[in-house]
PDB file of N, CA and C in Angstrom:
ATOM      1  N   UNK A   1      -2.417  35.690  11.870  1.00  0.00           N
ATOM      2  CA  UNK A   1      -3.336  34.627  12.231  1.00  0.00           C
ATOM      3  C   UNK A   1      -3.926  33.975  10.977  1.00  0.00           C
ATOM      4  N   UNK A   2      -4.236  34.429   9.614  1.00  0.00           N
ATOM      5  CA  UNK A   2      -5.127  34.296   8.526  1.00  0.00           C
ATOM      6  C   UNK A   2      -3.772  33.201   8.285  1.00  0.00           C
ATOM      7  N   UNK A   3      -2.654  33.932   7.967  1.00  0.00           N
ATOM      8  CA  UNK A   3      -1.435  33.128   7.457  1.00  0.00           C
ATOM      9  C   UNK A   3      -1.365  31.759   7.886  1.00  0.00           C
ATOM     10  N   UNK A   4      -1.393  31.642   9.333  1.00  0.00           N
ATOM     11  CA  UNK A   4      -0.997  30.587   9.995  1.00  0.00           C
ATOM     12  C   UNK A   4      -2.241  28.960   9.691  1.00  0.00           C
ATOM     13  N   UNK A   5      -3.253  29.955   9.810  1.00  0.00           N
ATOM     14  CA  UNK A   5      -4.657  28.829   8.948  1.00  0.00           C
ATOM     15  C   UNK A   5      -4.431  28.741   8.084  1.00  0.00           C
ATOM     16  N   UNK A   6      -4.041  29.645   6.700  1.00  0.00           N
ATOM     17  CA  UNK A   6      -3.982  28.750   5.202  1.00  0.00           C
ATOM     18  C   UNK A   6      -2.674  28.266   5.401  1.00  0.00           C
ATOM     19  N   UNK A   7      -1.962  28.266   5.921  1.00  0.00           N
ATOM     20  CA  UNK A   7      -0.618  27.176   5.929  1.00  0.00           C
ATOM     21  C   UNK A   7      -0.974  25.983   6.836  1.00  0.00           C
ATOM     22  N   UNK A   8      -1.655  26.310   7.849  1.00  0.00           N
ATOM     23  CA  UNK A   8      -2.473  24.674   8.009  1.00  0.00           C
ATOM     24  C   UNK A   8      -3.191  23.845   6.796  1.00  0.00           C
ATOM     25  N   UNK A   9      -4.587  24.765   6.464  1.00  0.00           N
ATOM     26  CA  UNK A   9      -4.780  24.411   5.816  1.00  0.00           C
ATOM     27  C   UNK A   9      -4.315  23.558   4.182  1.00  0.00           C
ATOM     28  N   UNK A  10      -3.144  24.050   3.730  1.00  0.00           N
ATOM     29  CA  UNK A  10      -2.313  24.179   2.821  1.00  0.00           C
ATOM     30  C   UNK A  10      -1.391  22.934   3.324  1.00  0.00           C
ATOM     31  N   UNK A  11      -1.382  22.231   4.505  1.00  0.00           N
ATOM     32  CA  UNK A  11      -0.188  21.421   4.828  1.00  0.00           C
ATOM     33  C   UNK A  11      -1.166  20.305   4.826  1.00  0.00           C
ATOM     34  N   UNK A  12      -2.337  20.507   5.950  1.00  0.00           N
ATOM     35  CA  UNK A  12      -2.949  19.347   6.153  1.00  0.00           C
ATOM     36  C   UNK A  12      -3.856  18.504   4.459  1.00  0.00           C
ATOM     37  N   UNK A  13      -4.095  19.523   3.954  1.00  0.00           N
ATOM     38  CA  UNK A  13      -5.062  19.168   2.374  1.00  0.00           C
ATOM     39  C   UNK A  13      -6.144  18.537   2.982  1.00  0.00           C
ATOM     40  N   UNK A  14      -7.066  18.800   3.868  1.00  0.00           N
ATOM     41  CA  UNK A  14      -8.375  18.195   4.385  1.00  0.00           C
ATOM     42  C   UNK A  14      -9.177  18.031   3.084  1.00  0.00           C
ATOM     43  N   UNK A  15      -8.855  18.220   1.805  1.00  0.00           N
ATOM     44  CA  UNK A  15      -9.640  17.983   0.437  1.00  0.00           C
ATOM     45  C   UNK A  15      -9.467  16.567   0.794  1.00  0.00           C
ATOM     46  N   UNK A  16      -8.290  16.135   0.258  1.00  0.00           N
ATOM     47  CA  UNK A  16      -7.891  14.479   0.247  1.00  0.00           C
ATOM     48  C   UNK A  16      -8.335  13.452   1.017  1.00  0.00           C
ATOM     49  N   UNK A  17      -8.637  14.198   2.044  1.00  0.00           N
ATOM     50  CA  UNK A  17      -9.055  13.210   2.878  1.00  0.00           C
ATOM     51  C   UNK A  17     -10.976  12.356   2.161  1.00  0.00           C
ATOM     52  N   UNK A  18     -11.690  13.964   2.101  1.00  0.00           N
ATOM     53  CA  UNK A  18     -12.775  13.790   1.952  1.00  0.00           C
ATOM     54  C   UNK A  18     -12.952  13.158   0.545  1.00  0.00           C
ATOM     55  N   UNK A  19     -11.829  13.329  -0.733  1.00  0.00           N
ATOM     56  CA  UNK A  19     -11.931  12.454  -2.298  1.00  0.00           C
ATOM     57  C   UNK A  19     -11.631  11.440  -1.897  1.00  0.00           C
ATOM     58  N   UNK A  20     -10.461  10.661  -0.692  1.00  0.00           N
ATOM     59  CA  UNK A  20     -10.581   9.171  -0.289  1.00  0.00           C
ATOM     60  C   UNK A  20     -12.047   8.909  -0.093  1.00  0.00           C
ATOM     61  N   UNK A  21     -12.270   8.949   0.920  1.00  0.00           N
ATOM     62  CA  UNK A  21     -13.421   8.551   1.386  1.00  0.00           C
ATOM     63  C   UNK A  21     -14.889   8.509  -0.131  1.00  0.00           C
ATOM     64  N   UNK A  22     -14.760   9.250  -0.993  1.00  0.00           N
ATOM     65  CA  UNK A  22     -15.344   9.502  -1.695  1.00  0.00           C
ATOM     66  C   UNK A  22     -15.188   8.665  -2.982  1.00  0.00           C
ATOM     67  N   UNK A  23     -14.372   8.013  -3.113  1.00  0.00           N
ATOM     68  CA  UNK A  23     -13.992   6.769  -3.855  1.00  0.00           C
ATOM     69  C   UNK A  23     -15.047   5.539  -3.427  1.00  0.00           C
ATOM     70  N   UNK A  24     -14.808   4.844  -4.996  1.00  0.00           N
ATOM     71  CA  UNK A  24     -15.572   3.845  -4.339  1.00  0.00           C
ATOM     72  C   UNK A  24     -14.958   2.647  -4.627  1.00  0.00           C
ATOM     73  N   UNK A  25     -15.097   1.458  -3.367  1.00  0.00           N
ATOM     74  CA  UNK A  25     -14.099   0.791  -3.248  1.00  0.00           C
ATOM     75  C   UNK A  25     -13.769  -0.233  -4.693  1.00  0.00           C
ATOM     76  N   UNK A  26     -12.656  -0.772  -4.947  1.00  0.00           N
ATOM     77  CA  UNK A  26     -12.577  -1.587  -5.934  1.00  0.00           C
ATOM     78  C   UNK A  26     -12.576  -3.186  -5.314  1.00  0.00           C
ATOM     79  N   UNK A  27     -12.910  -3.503  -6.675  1.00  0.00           N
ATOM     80  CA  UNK A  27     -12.689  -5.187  -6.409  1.00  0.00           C
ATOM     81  C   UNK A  27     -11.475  -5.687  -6.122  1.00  0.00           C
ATOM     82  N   UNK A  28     -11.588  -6.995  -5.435  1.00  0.00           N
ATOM     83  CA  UNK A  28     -10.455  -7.759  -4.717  1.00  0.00           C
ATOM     84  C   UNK A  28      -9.110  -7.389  -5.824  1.00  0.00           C
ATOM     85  N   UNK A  29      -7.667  -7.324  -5.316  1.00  0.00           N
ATOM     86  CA  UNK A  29      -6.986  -7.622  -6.737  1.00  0.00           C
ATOM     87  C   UNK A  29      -6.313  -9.036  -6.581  1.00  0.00           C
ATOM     88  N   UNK A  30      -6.439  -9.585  -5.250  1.00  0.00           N
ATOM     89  CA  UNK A  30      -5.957 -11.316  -5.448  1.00  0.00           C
ATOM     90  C   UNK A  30      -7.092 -12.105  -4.986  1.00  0.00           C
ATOM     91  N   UNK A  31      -7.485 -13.015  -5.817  1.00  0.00           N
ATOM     92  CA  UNK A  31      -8.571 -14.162  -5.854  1.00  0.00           C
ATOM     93  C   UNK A  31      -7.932 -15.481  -5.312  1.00  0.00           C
ATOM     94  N   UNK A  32      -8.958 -16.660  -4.967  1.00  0.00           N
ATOM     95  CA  UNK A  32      -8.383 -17.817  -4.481  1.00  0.00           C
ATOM     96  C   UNK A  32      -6.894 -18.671  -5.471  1.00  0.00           C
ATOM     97  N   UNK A  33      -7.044 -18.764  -6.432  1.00  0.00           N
ATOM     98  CA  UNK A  33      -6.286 -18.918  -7.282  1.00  0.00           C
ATOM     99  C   UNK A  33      -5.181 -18.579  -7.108  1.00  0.00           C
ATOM    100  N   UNK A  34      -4.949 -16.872  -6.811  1.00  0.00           N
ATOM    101  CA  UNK A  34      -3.226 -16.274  -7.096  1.00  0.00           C
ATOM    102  C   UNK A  34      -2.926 -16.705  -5.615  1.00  0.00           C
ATOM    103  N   UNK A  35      -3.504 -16.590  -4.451  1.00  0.00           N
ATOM    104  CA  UNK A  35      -3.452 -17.050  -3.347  1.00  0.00           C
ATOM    105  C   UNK A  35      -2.671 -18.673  -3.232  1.00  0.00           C
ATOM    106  N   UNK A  36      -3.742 -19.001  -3.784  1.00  0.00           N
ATOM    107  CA  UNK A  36      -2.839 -20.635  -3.643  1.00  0.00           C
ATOM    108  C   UNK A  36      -0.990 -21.132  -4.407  1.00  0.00           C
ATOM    109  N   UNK A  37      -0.961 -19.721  -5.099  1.00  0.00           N
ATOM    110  CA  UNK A  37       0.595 -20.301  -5.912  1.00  0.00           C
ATOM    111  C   UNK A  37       1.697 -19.001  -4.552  1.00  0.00           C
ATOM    112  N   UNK A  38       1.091 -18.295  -3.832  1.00  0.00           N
ATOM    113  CA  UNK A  38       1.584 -17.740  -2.984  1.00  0.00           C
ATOM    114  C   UNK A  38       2.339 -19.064  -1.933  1.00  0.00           C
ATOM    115  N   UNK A  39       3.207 -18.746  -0.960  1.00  0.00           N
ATOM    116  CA  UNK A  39       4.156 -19.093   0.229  1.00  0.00           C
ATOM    117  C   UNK A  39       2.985 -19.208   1.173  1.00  0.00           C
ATOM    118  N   UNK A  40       3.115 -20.254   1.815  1.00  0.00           N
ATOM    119  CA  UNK A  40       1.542 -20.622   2.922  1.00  0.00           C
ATOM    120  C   UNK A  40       1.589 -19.378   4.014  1.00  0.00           C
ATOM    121  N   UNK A  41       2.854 -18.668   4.272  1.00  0.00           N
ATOM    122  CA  UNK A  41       2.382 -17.829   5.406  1.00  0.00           C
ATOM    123  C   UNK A  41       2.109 -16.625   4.506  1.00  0.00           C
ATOM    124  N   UNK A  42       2.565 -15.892   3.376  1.00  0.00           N
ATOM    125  CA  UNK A  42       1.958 -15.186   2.976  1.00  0.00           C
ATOM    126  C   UNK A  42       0.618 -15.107   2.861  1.00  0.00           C
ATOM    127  N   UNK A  43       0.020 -16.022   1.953  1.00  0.00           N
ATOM    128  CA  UNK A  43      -1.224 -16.435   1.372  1.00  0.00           C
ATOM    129  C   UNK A  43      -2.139 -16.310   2.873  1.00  0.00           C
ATOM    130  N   UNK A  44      -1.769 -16.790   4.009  1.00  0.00           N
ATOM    131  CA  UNK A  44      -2.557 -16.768   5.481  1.00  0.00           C
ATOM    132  C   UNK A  44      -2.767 -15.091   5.695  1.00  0.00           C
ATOM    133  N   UNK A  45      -1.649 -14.311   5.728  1.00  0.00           N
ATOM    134  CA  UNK A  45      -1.414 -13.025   6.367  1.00  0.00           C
ATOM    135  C   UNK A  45      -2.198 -12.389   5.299  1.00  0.00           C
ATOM    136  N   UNK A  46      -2.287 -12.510   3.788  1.00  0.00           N
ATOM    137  CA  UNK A  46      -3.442 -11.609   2.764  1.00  0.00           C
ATOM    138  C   UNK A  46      -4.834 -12.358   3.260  1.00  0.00           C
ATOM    139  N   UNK A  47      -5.224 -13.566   3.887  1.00  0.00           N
ATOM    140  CA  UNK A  47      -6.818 -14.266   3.876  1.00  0.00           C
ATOM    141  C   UNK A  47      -7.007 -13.287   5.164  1.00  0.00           C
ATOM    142  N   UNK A  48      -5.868 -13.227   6.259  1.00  0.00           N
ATOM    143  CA  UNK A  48      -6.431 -12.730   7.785  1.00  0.00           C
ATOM    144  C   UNK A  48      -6.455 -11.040   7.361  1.00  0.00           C
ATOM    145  N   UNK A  49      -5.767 -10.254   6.405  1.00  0.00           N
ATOM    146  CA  UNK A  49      -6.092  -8.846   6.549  1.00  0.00           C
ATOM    147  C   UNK A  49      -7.610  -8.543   5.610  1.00  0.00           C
ATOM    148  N   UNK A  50      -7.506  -9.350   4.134  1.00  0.00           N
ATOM    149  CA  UNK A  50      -8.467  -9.204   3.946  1.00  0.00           C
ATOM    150  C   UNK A  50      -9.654  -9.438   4.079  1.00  0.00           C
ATOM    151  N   UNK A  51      -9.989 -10.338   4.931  1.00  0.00           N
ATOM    152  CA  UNK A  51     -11.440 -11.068   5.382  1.00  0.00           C
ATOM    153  C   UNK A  51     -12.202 -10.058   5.643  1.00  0.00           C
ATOM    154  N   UNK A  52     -13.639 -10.381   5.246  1.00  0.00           N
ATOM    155  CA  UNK A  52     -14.823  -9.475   5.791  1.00  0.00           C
ATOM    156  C   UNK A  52     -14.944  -9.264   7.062  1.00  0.00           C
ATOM    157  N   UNK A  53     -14.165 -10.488   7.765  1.00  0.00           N
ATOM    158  CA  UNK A  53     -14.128 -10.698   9.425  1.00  0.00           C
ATOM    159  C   UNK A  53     -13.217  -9.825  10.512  1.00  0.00           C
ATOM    160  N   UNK A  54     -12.022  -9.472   9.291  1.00  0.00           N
ATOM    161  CA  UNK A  54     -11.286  -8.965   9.728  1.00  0.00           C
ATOM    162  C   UNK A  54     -11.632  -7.611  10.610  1.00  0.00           C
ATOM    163  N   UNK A  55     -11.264  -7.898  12.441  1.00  0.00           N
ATOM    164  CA  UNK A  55     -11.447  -6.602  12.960  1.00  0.00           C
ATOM    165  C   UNK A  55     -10.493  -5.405  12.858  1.00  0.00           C
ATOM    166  N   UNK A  56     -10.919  -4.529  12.511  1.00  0.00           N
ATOM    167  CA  UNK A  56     -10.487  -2.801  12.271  1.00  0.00           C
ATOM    168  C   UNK A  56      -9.552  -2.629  13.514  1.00  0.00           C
ATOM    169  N   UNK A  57      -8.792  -3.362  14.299  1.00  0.00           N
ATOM    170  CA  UNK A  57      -7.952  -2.734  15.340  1.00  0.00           C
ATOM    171  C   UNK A  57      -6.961  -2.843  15.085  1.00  0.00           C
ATOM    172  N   UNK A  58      -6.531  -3.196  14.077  1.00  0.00           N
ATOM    173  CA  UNK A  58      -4.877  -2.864  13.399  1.00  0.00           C
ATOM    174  C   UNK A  58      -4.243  -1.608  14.045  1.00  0.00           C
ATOM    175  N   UNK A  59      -3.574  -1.208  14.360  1.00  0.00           N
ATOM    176  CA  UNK A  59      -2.952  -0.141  14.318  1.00  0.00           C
ATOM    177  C   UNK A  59      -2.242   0.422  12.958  1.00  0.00           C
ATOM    178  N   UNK A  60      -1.733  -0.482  12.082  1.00  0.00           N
ATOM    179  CA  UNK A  60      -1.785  -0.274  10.700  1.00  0.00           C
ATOM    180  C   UNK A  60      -2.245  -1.338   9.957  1.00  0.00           C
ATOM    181  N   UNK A  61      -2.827  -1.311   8.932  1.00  0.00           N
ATOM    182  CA  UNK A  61      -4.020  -2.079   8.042  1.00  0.00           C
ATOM    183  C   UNK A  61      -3.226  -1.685   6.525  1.00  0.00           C
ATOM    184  N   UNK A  62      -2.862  -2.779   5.748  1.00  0.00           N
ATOM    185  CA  UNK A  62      -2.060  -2.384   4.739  1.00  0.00           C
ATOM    186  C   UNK A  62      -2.694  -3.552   3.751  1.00  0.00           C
ATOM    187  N   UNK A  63      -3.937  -3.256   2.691  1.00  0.00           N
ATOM    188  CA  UNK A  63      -4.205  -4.384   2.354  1.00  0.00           C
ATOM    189  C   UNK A  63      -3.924  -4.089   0.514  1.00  0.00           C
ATOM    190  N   UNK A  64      -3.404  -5.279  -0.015  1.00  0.00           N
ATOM    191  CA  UNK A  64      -3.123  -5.045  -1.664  1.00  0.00           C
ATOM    192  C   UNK A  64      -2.335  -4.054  -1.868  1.00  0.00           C
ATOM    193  N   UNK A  65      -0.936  -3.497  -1.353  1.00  0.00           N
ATOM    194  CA  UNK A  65      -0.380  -2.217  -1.507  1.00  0.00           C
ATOM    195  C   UNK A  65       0.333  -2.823  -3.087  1.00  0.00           C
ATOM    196  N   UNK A  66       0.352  -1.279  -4.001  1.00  0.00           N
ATOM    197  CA  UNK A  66       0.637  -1.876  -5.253  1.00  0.00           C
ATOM    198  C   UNK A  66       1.327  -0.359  -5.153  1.00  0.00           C
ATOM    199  N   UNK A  67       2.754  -0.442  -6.036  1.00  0.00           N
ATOM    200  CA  UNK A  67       3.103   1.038  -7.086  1.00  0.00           C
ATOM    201  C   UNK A  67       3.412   0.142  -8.051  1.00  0.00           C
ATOM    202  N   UNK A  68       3.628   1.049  -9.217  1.00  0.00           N
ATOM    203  CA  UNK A  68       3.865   0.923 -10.455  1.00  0.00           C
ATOM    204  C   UNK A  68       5.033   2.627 -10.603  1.00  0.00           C
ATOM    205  N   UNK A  69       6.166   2.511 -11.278  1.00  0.00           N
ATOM    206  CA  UNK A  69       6.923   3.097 -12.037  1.00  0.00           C
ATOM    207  C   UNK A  69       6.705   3.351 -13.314  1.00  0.00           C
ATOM    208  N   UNK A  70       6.527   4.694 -13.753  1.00  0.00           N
ATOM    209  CA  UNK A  70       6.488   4.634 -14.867  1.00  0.00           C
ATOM    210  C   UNK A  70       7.161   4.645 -15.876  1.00  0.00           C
ATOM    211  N   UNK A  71       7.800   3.941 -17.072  1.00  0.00           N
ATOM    212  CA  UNK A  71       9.375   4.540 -17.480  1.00  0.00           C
ATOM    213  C   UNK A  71       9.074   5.573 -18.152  1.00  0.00           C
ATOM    214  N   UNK A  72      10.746   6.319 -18.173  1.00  0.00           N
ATOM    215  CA  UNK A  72      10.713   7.248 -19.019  1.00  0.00           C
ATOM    216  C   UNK A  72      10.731   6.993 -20.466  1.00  0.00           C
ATOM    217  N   UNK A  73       9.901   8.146 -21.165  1.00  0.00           N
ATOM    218  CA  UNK A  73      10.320   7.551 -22.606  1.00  0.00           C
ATOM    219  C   UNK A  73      11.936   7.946 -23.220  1.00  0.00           C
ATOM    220  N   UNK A  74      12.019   6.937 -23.913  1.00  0.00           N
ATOM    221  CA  UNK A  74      13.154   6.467 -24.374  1.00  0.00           C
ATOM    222  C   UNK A  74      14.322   6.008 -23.937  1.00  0.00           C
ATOM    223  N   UNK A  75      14.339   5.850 -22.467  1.00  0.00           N
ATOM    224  CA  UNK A  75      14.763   4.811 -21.948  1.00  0.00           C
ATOM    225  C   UNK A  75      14.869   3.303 -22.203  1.00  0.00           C
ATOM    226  N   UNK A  76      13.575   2.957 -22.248  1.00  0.00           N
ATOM    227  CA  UNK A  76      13.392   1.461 -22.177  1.00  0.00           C
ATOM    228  C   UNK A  76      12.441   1.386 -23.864  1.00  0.00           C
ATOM    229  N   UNK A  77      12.825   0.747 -24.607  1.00  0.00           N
ATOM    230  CA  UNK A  77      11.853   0.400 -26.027  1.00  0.00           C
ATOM    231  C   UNK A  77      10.914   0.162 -25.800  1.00  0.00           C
ATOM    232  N   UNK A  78      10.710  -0.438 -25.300  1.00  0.00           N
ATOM    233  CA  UNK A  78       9.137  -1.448 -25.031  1.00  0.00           C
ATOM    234  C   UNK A  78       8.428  -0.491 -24.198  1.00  0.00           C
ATOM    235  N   UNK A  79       8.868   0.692 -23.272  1.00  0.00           N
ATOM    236  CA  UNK A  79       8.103   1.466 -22.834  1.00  0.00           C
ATOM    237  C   UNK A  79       7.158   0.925 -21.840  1.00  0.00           C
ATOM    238  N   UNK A  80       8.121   0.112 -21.076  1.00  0.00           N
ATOM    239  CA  UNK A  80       7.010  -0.614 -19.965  1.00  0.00           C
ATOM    240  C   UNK A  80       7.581  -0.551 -18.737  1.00  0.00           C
ATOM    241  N   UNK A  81       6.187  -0.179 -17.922  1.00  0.00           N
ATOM    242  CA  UNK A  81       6.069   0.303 -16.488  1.00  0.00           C
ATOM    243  C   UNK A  81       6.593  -1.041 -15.970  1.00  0.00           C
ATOM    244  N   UNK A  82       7.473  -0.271 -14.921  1.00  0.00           N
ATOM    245  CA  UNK A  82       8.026  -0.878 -13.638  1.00  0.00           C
ATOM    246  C   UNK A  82       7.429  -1.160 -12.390  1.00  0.00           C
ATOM    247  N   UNK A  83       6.753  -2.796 -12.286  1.00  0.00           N
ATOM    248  CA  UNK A  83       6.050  -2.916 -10.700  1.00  0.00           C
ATOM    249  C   UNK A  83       7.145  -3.038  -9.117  1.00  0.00           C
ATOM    250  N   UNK A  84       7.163  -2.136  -8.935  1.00  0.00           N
ATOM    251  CA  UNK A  84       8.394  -2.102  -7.615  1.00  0.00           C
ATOM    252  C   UNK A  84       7.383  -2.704  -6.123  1.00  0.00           C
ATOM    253  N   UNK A  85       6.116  -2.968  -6.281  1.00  0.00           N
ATOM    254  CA  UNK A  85       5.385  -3.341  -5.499  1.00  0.00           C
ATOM    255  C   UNK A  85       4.057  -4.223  -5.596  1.00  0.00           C
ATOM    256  N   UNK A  86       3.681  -5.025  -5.373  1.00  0.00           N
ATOM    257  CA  UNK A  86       2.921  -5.791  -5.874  1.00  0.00           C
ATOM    258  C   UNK A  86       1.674  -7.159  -4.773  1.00  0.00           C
ATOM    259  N   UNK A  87       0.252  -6.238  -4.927  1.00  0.00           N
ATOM    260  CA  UNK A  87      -0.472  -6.780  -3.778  1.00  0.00           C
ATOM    261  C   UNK A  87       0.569  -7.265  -2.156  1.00  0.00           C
ATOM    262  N   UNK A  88       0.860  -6.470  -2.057  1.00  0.00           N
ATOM    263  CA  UNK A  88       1.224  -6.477  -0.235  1.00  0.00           C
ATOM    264  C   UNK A  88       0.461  -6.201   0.880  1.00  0.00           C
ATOM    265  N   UNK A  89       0.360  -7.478   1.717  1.00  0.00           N
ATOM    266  CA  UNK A  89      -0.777  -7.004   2.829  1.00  0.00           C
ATOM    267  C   UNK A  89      -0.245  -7.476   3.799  1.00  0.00           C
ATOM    268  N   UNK A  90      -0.705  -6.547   4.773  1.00  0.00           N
ATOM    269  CA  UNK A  90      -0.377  -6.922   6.159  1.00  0.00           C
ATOM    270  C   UNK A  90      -0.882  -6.214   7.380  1.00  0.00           C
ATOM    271  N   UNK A  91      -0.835  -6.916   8.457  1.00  0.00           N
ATOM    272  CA  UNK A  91      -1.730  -6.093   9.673  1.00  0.00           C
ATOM    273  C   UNK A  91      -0.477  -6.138  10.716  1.00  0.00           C
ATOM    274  N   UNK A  92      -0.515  -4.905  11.376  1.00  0.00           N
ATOM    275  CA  UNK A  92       0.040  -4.698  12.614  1.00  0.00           C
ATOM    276  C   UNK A  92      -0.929  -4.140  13.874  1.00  0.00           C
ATOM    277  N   UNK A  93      -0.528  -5.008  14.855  1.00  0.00           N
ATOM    278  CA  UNK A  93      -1.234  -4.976  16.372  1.00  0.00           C
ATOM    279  C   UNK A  93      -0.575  -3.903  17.098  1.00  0.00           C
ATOM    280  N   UNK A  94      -0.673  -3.274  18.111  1.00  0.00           N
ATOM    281  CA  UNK A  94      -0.235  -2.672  19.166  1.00  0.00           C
ATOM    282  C   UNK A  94       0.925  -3.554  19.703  1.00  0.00           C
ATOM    283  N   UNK A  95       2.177  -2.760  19.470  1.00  0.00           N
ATOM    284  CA  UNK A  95       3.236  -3.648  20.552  1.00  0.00           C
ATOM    285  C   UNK A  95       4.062  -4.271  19.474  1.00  0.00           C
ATOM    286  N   UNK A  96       3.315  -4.459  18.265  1.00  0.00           N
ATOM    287  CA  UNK A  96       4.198  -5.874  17.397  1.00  0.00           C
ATOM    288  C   UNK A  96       5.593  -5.166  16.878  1.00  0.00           C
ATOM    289  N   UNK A  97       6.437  -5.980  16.449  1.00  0.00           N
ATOM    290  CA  UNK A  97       7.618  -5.587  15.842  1.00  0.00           C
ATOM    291  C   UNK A  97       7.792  -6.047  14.675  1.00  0.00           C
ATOM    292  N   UNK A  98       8.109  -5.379  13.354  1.00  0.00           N
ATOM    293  CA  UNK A  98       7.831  -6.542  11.971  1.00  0.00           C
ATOM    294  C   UNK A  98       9.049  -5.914  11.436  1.00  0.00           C
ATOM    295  N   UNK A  99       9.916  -7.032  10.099  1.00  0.00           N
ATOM    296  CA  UNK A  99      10.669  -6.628   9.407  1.00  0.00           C
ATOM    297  C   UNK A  99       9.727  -6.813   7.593  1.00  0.00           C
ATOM    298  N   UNK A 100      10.483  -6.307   6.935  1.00  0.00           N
ATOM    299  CA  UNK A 100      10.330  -6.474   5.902  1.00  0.00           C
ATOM    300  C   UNK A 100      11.541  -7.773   5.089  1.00  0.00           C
ATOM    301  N   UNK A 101      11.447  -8.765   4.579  1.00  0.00           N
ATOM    302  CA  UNK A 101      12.432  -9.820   3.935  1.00  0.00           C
ATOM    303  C   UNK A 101      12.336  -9.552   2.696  1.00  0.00           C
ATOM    304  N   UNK A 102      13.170  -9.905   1.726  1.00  0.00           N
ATOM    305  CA  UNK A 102      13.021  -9.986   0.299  1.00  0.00           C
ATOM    306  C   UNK A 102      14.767  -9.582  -0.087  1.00  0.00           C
ATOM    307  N   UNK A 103      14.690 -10.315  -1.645  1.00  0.00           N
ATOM    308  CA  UNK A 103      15.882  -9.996  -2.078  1.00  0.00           C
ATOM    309  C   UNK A 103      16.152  -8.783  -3.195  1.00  0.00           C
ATOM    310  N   UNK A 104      17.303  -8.241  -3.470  1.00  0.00           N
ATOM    311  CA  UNK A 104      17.467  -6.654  -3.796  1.00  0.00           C
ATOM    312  C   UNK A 104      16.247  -6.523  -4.955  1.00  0.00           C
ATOM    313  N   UNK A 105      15.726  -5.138  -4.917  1.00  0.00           N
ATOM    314  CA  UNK A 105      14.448  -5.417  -5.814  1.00  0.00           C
ATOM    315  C   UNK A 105      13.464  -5.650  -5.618  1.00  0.00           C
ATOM    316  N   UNK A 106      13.365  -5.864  -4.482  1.00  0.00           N
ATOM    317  CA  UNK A 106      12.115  -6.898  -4.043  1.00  0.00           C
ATOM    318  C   UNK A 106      10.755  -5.840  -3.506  1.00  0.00           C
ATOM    319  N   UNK A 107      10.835  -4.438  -3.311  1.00  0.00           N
ATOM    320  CA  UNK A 107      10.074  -3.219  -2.859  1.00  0.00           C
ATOM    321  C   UNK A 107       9.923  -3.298  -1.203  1.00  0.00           C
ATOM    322  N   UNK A 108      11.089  -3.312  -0.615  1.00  0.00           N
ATOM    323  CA  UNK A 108      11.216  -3.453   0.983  1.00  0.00           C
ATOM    324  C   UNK A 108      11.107  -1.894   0.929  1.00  0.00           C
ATOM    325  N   UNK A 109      12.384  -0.626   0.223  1.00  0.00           N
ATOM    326  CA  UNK A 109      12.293   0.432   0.339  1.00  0.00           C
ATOM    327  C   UNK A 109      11.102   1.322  -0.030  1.00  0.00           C
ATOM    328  N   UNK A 110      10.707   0.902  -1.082  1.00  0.00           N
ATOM    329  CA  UNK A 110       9.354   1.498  -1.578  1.00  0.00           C
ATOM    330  C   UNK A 110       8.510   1.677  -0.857  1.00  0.00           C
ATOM    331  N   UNK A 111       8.163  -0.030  -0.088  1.00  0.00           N
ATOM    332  CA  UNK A 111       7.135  -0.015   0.577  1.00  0.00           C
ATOM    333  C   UNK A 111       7.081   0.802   1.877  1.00  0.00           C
ATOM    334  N   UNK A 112       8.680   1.262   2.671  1.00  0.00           N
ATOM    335  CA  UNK A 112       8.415   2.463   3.846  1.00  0.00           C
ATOM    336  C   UNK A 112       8.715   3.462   3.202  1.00  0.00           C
ATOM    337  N   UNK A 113       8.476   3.828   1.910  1.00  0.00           N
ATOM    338  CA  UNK A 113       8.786   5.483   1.231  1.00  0.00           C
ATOM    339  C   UNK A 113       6.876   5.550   1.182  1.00  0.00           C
ATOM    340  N   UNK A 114       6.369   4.924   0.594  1.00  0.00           N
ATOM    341  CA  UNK A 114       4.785   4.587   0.959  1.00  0.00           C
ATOM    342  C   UNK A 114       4.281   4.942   1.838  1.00  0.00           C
ATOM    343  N   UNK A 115       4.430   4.131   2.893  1.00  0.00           N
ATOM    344  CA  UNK A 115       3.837   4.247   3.995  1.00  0.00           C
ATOM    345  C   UNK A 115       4.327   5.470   5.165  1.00  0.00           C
ATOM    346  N   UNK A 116       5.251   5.866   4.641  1.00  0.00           N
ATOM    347  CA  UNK A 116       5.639   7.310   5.416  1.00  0.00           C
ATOM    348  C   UNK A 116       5.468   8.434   4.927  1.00  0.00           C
ATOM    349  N   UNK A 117       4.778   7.999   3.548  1.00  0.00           N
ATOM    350  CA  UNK A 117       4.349   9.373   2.467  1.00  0.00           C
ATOM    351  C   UNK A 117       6.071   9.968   1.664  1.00  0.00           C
ATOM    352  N   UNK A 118       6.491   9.491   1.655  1.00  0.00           N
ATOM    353  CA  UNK A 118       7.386  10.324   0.703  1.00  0.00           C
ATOM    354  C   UNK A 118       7.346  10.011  -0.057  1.00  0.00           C
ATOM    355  N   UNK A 119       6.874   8.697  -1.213  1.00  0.00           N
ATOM    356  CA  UNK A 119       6.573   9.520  -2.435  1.00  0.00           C
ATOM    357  C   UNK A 119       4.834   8.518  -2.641  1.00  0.00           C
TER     358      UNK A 119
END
């Protein structure tokens, strides 16, 4: 029985939950500006997730998703990180069906390795 709780415990990490929450939030990372050189339906879908207005009934709420890669050294000279993802937002409703578009490179895979936790 002891076993079976620290392997809950040990799976779920109820720490993490409580250091999220324990963060404190950061500032916007896209302003009116980067917005306006955005695609008009993009630029709409980051104003409607991020708004102060915005109601919490998303079923998923995905606002500014960013990774960064780090290179290895001596791989690359210049020693510079790889953005495979970059401010992505988006809201999903109950019921909706969404794809991801973009061309090779573009962080379509990243972004469901993310959001499903694998890495």
């Amino acid at each position: 029985m002891v076993w079976t709780q620290l392997l809950f415990v040990i799976e779920t990490k109820p720490w993490q939950f409580v250091l999220r929450r324990m963060r404190t939030p950061q500032a916007p990372l896209v302003n009116n500006e980067e917005l306006k050189q955005l695609d008009e339906d993009v630029a709409h879908e980051a104003e409607r997730v991020n708004s102060p207005t915005a109601d919490d009934n998303y079923l998923v709420r995905v606002n500014q998703l960013r990774k960064v890669y780090k290179a290895p050294v001596g791989v690359c000279k210049a020693n510079k990180n790889v953005v495979a993802v970059k401010r992505l937002s988006f809201g999903l409703d109950v019921g909706e069906c969404f794809a991801l578009l973009g061309v090779n490179g573009a962080g379509k895979s990243t972004t469901f390795k993310m959001l499903t936790n694998e890495i």
